[in-house]
PDB file of N, CA and C in Angstrom:
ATOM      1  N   UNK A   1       0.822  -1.180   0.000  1.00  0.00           N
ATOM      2  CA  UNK A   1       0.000   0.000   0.000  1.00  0.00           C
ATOM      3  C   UNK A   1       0.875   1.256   0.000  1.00  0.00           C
ATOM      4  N   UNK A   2       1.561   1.569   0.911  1.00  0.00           N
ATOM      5  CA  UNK A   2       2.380   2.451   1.211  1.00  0.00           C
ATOM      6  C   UNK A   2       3.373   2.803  -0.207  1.00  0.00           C
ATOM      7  N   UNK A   3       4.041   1.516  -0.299  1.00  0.00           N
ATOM      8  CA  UNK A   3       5.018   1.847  -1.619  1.00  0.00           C
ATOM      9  C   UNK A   3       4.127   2.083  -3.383  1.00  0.00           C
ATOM     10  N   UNK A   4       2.702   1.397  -3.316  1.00  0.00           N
ATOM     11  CA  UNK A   4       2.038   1.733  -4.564  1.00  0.00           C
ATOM     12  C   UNK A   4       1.269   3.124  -4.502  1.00  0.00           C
ATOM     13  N   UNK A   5       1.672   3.508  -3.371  1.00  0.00           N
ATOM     14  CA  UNK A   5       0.686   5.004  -2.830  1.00  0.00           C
ATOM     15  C   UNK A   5       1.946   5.579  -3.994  1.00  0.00           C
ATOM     16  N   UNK A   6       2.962   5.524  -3.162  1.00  0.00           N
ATOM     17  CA  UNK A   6       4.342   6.968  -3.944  1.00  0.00           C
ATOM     18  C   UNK A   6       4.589   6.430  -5.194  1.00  0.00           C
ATOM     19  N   UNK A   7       4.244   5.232  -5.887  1.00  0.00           N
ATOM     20  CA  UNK A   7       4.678   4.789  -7.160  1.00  0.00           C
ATOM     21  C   UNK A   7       3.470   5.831  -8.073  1.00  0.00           C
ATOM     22  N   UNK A   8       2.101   5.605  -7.703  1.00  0.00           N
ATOM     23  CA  UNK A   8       1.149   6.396  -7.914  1.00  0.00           C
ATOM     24  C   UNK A   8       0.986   7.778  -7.737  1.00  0.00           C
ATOM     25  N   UNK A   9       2.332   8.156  -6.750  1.00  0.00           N
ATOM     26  CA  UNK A   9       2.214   9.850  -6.756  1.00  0.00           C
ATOM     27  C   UNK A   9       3.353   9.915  -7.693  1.00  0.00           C
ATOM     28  N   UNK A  10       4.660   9.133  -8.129  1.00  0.00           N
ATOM     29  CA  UNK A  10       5.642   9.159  -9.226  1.00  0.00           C
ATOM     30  C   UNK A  10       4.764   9.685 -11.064  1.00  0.00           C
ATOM     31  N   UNK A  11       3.735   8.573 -10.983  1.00  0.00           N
ATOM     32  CA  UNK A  11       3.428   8.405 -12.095  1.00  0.00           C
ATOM     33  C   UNK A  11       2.418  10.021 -12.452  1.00  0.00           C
ATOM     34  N   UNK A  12       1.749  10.069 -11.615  1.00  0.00           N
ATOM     35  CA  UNK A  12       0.695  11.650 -11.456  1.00  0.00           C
ATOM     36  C   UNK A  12       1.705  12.570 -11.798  1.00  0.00           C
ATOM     37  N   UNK A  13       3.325  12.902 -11.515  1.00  0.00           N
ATOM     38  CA  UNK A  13       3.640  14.190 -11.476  1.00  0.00           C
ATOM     39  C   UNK A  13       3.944  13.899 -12.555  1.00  0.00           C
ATOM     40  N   UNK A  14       4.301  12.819 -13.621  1.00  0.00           N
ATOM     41  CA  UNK A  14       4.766  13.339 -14.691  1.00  0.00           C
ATOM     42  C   UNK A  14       6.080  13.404 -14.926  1.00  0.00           C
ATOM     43  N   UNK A  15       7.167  13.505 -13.944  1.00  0.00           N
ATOM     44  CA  UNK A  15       8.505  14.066 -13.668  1.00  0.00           C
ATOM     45  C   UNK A  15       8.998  12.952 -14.756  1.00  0.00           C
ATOM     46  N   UNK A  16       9.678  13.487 -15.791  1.00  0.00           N
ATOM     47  CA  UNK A  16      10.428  12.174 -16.708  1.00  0.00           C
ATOM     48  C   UNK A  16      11.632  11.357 -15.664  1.00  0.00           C
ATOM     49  N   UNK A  17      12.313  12.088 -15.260  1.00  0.00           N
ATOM     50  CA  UNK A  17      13.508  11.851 -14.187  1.00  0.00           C
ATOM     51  C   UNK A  17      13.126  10.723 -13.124  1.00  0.00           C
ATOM     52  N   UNK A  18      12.067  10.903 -12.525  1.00  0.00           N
ATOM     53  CA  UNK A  18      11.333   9.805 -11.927  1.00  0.00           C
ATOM     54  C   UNK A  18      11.143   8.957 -12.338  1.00  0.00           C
ATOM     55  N   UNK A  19      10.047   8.854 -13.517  1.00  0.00           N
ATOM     56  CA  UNK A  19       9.408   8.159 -14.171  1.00  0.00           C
ATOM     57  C   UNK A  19      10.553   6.703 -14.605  1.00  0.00           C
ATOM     58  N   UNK A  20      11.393   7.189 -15.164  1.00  0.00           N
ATOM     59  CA  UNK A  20      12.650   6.824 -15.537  1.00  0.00           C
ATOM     60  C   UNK A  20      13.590   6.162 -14.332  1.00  0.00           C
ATOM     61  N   UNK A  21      13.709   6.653 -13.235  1.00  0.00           N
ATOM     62  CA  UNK A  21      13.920   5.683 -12.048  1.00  0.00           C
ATOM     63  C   UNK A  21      12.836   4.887 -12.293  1.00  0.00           C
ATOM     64  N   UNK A  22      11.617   4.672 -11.758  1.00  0.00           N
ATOM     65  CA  UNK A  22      10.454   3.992 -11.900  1.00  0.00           C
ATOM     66  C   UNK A  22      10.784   2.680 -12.605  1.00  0.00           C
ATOM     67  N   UNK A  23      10.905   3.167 -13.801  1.00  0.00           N
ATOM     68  CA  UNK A  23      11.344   2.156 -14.602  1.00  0.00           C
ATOM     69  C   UNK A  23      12.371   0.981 -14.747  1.00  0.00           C
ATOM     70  N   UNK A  24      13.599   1.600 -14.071  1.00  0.00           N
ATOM     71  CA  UNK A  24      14.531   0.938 -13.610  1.00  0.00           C
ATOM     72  C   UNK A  24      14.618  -0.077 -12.165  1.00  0.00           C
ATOM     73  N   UNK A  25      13.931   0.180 -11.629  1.00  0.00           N
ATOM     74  CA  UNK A  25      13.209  -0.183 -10.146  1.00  0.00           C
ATOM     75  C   UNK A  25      12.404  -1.000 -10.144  1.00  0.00           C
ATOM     76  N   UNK A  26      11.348  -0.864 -10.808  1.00  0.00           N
ATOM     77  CA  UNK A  26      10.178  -1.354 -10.801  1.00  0.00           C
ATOM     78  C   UNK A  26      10.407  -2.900 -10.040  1.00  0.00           C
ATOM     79  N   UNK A  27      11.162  -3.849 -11.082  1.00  0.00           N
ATOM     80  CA  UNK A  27      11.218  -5.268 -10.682  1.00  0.00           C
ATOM     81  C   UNK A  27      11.869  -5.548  -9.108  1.00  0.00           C
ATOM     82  N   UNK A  28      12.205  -4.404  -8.554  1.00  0.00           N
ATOM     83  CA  UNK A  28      13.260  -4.582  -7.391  1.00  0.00           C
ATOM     84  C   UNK A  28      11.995  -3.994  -6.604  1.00  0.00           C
ATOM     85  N   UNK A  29      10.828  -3.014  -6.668  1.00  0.00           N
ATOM     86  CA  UNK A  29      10.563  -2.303  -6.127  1.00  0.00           C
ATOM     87  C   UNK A  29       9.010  -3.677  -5.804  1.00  0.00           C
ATOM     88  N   UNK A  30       8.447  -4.216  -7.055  1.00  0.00           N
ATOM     89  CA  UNK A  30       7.876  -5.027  -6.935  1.00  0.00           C
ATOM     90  C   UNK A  30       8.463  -6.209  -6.576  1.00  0.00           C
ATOM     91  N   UNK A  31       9.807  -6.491  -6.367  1.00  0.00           N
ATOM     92  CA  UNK A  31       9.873  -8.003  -5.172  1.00  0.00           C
ATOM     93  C   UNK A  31       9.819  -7.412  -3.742  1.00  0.00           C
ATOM     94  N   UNK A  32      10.128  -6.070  -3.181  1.00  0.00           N
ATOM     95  CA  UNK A  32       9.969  -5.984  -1.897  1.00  0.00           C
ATOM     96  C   UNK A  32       8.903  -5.190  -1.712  1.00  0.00           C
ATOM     97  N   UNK A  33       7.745  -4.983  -2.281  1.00  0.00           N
ATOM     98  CA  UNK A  33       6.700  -4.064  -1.965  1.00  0.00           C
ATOM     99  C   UNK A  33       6.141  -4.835  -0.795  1.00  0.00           C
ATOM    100  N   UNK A  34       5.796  -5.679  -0.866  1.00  0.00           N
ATOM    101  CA  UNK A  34       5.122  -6.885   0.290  1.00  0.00           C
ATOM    102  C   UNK A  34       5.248  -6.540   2.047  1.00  0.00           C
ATOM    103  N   UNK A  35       6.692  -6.785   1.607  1.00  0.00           N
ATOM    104  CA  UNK A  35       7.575  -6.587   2.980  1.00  0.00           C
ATOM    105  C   UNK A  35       7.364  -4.888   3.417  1.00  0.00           C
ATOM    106  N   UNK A  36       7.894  -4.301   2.688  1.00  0.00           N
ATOM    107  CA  UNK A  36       8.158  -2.650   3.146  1.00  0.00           C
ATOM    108  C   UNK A  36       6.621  -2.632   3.695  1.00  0.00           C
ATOM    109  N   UNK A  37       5.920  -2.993   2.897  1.00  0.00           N
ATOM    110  CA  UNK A  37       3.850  -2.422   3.328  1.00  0.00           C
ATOM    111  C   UNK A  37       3.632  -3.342   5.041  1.00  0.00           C
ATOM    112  N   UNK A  38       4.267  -4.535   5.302  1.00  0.00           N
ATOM    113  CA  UNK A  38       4.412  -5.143   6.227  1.00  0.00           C
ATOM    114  C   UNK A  38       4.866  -4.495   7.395  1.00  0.00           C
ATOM    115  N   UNK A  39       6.215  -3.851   7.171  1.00  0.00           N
ATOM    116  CA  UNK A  39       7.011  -3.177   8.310  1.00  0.00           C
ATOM    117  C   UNK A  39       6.624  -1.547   8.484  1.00  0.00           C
ATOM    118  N   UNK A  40       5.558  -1.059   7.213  1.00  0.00           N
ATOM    119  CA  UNK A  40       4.456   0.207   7.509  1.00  0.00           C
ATOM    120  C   UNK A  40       3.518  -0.054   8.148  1.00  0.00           C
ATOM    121  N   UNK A  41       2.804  -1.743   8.121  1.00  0.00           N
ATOM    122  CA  UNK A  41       1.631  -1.729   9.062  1.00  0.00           C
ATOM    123  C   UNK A  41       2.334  -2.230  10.966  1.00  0.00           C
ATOM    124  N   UNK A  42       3.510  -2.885  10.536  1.00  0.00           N
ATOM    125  CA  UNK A  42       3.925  -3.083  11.904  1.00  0.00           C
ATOM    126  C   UNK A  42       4.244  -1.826  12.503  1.00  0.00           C
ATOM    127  N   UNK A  43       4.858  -0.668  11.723  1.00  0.00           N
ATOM    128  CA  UNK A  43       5.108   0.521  12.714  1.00  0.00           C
ATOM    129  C   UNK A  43       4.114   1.010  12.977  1.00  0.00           C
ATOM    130  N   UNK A  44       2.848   1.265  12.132  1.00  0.00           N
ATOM    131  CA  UNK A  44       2.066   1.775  12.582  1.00  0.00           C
ATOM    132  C   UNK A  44       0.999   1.115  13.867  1.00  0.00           C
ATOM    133  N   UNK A  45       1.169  -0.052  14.264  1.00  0.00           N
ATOM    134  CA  UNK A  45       0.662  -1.025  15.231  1.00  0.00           C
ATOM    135  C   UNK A  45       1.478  -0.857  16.230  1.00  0.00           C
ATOM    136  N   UNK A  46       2.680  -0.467  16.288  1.00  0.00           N
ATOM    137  CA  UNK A  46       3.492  -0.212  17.635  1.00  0.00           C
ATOM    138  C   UNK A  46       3.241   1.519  17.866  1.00  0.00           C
ATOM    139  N   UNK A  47       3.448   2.348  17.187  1.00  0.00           N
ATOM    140  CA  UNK A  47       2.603   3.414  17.723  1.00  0.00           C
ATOM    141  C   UNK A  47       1.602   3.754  18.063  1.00  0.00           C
ATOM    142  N   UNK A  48       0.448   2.621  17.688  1.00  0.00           N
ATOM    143  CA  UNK A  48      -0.995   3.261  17.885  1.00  0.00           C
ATOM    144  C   UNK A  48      -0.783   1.734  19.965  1.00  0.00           C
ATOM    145  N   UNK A  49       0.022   0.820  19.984  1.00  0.00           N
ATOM    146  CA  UNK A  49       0.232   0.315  21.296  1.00  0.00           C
ATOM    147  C   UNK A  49       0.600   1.652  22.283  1.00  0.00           C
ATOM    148  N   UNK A  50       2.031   2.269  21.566  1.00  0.00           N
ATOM    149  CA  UNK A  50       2.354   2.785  22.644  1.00  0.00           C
ATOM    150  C   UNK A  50       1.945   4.199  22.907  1.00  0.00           C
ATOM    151  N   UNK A  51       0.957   4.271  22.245  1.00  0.00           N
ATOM    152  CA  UNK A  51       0.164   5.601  22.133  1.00  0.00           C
ATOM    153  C   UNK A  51      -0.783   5.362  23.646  1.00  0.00           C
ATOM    154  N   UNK A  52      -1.484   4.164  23.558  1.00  0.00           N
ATOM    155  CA  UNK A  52      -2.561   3.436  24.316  1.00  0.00           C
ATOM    156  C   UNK A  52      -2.027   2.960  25.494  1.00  0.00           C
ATOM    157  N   UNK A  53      -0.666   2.611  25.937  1.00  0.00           N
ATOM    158  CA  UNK A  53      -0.430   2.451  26.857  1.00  0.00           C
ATOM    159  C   UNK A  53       0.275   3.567  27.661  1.00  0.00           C
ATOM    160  N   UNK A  54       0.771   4.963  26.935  1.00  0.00           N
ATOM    161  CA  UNK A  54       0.947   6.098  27.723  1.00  0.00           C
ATOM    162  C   UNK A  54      -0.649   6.212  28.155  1.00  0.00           C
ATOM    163  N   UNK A  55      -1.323   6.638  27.555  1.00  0.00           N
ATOM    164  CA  UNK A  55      -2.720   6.816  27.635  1.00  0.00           C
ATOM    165  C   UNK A  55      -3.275   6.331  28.688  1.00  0.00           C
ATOM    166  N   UNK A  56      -3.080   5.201  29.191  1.00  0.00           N
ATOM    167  CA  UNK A  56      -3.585   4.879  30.461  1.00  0.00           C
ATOM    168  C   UNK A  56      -3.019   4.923  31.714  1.00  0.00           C
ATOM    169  N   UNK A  57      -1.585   5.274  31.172  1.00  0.00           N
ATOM    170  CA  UNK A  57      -0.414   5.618  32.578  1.00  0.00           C
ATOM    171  C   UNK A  57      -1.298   7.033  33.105  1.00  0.00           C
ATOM    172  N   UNK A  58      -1.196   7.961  31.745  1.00  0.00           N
ATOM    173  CA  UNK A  58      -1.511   8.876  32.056  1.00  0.00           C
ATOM    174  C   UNK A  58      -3.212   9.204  32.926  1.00  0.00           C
ATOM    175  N   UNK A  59      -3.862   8.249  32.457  1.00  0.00           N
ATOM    176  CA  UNK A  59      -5.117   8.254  33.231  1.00  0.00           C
ATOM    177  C   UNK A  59      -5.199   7.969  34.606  1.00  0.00           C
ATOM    178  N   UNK A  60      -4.265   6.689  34.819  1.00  0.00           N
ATOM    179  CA  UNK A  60      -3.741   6.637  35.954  1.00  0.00           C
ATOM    180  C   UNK A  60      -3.391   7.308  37.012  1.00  0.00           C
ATOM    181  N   UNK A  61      -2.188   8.203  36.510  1.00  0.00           N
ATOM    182  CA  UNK A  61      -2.059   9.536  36.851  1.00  0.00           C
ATOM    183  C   UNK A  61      -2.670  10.014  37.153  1.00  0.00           C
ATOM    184  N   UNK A  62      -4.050  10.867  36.887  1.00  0.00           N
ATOM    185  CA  UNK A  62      -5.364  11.429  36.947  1.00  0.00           C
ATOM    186  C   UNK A  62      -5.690  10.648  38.516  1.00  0.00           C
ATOM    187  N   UNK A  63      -5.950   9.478  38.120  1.00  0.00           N
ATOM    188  CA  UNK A  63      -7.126   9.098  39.286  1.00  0.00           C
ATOM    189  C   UNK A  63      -6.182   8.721  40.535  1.00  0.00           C
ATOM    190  N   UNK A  64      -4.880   8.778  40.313  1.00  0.00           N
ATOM    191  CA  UNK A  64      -4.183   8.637  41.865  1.00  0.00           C
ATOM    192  C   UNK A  64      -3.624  10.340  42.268  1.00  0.00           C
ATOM    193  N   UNK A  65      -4.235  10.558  41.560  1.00  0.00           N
ATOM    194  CA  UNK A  65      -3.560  12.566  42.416  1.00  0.00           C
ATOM    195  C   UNK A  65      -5.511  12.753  42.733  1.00  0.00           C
ATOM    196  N   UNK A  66      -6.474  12.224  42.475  1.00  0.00           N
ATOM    197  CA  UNK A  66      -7.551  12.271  42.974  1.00  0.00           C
ATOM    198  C   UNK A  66      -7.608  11.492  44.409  1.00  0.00           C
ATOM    199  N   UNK A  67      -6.889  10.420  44.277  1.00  0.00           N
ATOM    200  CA  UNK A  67      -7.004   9.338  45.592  1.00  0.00           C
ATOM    201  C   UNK A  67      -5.642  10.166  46.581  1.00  0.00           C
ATOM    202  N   UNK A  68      -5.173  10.222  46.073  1.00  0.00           N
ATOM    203  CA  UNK A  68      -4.068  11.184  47.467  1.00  0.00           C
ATOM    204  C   UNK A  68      -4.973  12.270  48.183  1.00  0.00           C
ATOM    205  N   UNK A  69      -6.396  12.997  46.774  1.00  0.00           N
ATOM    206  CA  UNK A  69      -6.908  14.486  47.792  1.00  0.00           C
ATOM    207  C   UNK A  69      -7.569  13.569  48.681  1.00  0.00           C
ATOM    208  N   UNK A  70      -8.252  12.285  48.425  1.00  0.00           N
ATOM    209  CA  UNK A  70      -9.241  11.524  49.297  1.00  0.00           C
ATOM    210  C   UNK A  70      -8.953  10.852  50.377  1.00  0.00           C
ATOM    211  N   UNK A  71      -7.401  10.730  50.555  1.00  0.00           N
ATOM    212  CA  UNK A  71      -6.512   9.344  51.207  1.00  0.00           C
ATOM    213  C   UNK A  71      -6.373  10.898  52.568  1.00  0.00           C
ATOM    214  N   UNK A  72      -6.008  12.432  52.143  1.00  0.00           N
ATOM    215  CA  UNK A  72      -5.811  13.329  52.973  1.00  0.00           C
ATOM    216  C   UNK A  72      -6.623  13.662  53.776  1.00  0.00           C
ATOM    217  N   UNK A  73      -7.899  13.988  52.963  1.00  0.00           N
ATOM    218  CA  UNK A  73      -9.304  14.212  53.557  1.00  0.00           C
ATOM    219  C   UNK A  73      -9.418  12.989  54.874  1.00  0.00           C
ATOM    220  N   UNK A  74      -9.685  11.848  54.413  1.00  0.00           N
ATOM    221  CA  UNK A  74     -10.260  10.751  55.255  1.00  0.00           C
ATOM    222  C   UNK A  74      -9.206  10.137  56.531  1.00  0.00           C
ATOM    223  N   UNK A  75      -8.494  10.422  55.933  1.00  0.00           N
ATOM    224  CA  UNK A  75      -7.417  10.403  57.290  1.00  0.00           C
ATOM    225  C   UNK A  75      -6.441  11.604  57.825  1.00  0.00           C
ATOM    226  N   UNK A  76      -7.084  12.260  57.424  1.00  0.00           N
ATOM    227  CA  UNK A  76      -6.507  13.597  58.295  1.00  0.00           C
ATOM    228  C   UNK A  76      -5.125  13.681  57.968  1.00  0.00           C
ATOM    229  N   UNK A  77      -4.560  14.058  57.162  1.00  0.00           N
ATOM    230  CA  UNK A  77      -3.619  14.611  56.440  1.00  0.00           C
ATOM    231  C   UNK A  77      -2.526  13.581  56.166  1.00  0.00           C
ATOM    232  N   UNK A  78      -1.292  14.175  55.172  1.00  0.00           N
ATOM    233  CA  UNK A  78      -0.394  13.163  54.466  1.00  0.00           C
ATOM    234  C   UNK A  78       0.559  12.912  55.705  1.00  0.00           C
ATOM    235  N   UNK A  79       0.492  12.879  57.150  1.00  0.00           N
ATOM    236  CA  UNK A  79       1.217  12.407  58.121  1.00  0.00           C
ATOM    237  C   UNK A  79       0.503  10.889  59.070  1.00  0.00           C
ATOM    238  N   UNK A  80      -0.334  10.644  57.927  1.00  0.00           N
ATOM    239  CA  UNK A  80      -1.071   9.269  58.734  1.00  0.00           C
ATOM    240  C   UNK A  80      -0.188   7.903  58.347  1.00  0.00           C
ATOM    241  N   UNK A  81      -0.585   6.997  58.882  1.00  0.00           N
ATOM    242  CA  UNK A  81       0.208   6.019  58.201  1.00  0.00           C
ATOM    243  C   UNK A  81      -0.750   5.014  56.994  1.00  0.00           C
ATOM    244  N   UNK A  82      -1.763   5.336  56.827  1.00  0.00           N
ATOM    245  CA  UNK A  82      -2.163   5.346  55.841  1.00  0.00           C
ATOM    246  C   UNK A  82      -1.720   5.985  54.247  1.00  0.00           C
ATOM    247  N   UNK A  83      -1.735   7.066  54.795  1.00  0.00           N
ATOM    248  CA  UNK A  83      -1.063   7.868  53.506  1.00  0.00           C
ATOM    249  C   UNK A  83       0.402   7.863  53.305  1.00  0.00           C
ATOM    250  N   UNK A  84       1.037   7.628  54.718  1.00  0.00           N
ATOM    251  CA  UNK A  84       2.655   7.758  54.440  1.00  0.00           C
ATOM    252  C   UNK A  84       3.219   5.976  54.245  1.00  0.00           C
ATOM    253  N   UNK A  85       2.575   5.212  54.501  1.00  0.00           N
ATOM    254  CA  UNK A  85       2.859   3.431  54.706  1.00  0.00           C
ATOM    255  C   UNK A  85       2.719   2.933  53.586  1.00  0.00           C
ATOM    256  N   UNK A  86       1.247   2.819  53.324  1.00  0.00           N
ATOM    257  CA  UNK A  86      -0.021   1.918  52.537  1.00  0.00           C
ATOM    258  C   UNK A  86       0.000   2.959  51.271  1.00  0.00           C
ATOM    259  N   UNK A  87      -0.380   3.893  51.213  1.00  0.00           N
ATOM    260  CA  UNK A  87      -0.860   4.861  49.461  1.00  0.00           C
ATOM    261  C   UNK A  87       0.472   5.093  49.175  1.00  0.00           C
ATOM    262  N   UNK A  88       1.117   6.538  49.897  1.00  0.00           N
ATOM    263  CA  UNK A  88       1.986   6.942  49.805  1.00  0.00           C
ATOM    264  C   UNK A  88       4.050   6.662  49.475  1.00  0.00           C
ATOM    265  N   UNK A  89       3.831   5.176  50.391  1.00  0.00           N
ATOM    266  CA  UNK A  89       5.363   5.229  50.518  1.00  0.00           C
ATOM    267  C   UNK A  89       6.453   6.491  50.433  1.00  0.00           C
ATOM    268  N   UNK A  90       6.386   6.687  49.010  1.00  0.00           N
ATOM    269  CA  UNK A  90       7.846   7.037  48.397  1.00  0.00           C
ATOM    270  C   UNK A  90       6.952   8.857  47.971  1.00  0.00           C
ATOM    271  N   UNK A  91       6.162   9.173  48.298  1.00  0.00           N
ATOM    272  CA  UNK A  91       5.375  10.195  47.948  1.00  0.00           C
ATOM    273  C   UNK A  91       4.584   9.693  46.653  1.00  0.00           C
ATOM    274  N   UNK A  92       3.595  11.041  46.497  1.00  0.00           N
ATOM    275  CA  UNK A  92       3.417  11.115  44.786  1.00  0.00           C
ATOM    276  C   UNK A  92       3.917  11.030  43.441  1.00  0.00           C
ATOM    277  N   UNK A  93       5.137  11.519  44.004  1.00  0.00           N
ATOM    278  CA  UNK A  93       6.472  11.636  42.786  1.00  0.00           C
ATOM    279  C   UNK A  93       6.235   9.882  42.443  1.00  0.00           C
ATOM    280  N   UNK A  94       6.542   8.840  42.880  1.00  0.00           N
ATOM    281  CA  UNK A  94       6.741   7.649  42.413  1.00  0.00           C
ATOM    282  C   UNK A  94       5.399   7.630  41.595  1.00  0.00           C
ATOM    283  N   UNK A  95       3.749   7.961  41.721  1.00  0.00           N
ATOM    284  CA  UNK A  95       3.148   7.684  40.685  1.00  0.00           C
ATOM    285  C   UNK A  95       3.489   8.408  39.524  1.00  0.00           C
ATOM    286  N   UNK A  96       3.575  10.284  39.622  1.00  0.00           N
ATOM    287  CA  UNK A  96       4.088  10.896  38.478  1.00  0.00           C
ATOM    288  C   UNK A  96       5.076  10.253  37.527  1.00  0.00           C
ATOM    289  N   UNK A  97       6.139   9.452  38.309  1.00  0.00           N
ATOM    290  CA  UNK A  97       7.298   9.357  37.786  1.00  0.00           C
ATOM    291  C   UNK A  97       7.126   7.895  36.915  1.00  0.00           C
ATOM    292  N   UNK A  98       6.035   7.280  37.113  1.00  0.00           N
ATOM    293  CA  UNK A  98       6.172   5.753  36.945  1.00  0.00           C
ATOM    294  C   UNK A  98       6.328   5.579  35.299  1.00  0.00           C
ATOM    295  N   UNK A  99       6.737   4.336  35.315  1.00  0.00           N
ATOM    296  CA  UNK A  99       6.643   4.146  33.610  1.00  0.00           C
ATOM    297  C   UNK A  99       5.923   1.987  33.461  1.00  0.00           C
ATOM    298  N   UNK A 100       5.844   1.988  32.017  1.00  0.00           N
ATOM    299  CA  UNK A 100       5.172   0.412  32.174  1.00  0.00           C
ATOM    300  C   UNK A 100       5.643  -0.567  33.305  1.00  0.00           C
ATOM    301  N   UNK A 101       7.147  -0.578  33.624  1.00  0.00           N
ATOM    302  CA  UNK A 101       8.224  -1.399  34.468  1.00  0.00           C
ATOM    303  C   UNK A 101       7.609  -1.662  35.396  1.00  0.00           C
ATOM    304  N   UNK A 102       7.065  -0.414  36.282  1.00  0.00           N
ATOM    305  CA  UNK A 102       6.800  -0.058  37.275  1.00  0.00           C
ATOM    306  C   UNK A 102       5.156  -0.234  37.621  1.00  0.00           C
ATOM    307  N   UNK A 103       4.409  -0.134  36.283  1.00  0.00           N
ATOM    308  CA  UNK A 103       3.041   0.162  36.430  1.00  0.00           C
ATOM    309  C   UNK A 103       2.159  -0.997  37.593  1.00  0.00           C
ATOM    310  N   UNK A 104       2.478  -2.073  37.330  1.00  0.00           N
ATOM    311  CA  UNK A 104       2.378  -3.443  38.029  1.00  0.00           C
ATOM    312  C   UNK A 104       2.314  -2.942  39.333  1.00  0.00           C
ATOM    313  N   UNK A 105       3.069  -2.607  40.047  1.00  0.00           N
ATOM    314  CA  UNK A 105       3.624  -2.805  41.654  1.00  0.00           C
ATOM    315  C   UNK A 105       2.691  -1.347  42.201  1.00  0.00           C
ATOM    316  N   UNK A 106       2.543  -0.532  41.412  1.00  0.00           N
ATOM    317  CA  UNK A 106       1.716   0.265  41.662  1.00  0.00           C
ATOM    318  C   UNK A 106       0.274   0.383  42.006  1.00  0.00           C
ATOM    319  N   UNK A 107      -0.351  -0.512  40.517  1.00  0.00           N
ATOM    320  CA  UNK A 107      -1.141  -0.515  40.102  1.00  0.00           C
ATOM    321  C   UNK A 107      -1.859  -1.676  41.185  1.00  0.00           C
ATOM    322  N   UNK A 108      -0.948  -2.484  41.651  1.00  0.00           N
ATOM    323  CA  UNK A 108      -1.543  -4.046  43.154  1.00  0.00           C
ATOM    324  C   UNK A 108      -1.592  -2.986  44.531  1.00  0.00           C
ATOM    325  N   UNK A 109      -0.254  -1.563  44.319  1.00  0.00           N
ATOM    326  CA  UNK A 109      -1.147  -1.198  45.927  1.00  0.00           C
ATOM    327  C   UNK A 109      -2.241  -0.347  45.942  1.00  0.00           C
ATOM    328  N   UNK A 110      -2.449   0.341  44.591  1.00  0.00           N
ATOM    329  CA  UNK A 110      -3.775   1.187  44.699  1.00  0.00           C
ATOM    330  C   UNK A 110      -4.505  -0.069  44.868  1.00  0.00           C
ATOM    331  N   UNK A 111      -4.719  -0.755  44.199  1.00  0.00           N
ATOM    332  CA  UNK A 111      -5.860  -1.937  44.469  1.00  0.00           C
ATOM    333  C   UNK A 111      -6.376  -2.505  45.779  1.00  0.00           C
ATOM    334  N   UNK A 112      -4.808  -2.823  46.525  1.00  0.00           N
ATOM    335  CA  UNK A 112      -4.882  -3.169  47.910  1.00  0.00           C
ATOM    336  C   UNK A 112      -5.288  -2.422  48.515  1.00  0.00           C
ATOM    337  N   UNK A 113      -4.842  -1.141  48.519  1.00  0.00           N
ATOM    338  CA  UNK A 113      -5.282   0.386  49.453  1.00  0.00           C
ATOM    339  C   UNK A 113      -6.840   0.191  49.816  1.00  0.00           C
ATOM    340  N   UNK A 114      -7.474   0.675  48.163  1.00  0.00           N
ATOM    341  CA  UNK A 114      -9.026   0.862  48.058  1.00  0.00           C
ATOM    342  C   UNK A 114      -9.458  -0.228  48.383  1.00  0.00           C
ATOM    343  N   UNK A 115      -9.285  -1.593  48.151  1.00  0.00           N
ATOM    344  CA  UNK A 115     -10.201  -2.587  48.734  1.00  0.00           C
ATOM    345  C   UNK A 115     -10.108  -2.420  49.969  1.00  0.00           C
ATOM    346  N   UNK A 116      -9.137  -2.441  50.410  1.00  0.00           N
ATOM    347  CA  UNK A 116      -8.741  -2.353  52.567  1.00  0.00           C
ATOM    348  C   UNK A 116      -9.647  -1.224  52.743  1.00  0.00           C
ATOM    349  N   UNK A 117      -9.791   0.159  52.080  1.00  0.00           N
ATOM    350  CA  UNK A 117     -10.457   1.220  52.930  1.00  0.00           C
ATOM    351  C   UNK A 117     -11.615   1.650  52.292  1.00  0.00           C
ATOM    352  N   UNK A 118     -12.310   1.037  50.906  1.00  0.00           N
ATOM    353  CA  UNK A 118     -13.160   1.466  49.906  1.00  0.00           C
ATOM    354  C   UNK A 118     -14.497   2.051  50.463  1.00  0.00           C
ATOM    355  N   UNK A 119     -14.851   0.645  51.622  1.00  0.00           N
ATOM    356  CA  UNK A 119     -15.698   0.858  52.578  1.00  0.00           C
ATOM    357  C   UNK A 119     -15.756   2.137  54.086  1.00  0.00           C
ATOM    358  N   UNK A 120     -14.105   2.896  54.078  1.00  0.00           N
ATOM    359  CA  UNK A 120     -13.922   3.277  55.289  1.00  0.00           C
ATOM    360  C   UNK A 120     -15.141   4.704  55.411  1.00  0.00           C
TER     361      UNK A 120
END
């Protein structure tokens, strides 16, 4: 697709100079068209992944700087051991800062947190 797209914008301009590469190419250009259109749909499948998995770090993000205002509120400020033990550890910075590596170990103590206090 990709490589018959620009063969098709070669042939539209007309350019003799092109055209004339074109020509010379062609048989080389048609044994690897296959492949090149292959490694255009694979890049484009790893960007639209890692598009989707910032995307949810980042949502993430969102809903644990919401659970820190709630973790403050309900236990009376970021000196409880709730917030400094169990949510908190290492501060906020460790959720800001997190990346996929990390998302895991994070992502089991928010879980643990809210189930332990969901009800509090």
């Amino acid at each position: 697709m990709f490589v018959k797209d620009i063969i098709a914008r070669i042939i539209l301009s007309g350019d003799a100079k092109l055209l004339a590469l074109l020509v010379d190419t062609d048989p080389i250009v048609e044994l690897y068209s296959d492949e090149i259109d292959l490694r255009a749909s694979n890049m484009t499948a790893q960007r639209i992944s890692t598009y989707m998995k910032n995307k949810v770090l980042s949502d993430y993000q969102t809903e644990v700087r919401g659970l820190q205002g709630a973790v403050i509120d309900v236990f009376k400020g970021k000196n409880s051991m709730q917030y400094t033990i169990e949510a908190f550890p290492h501060k906020l910075s460790e959720y800001s800062e997190m990346t996929e590596f990390t998302a895991d170990e994070l992502f089991a103590r928010t879980k643990d947190f809210t189930n332990k206090y969901g009800t509090h």
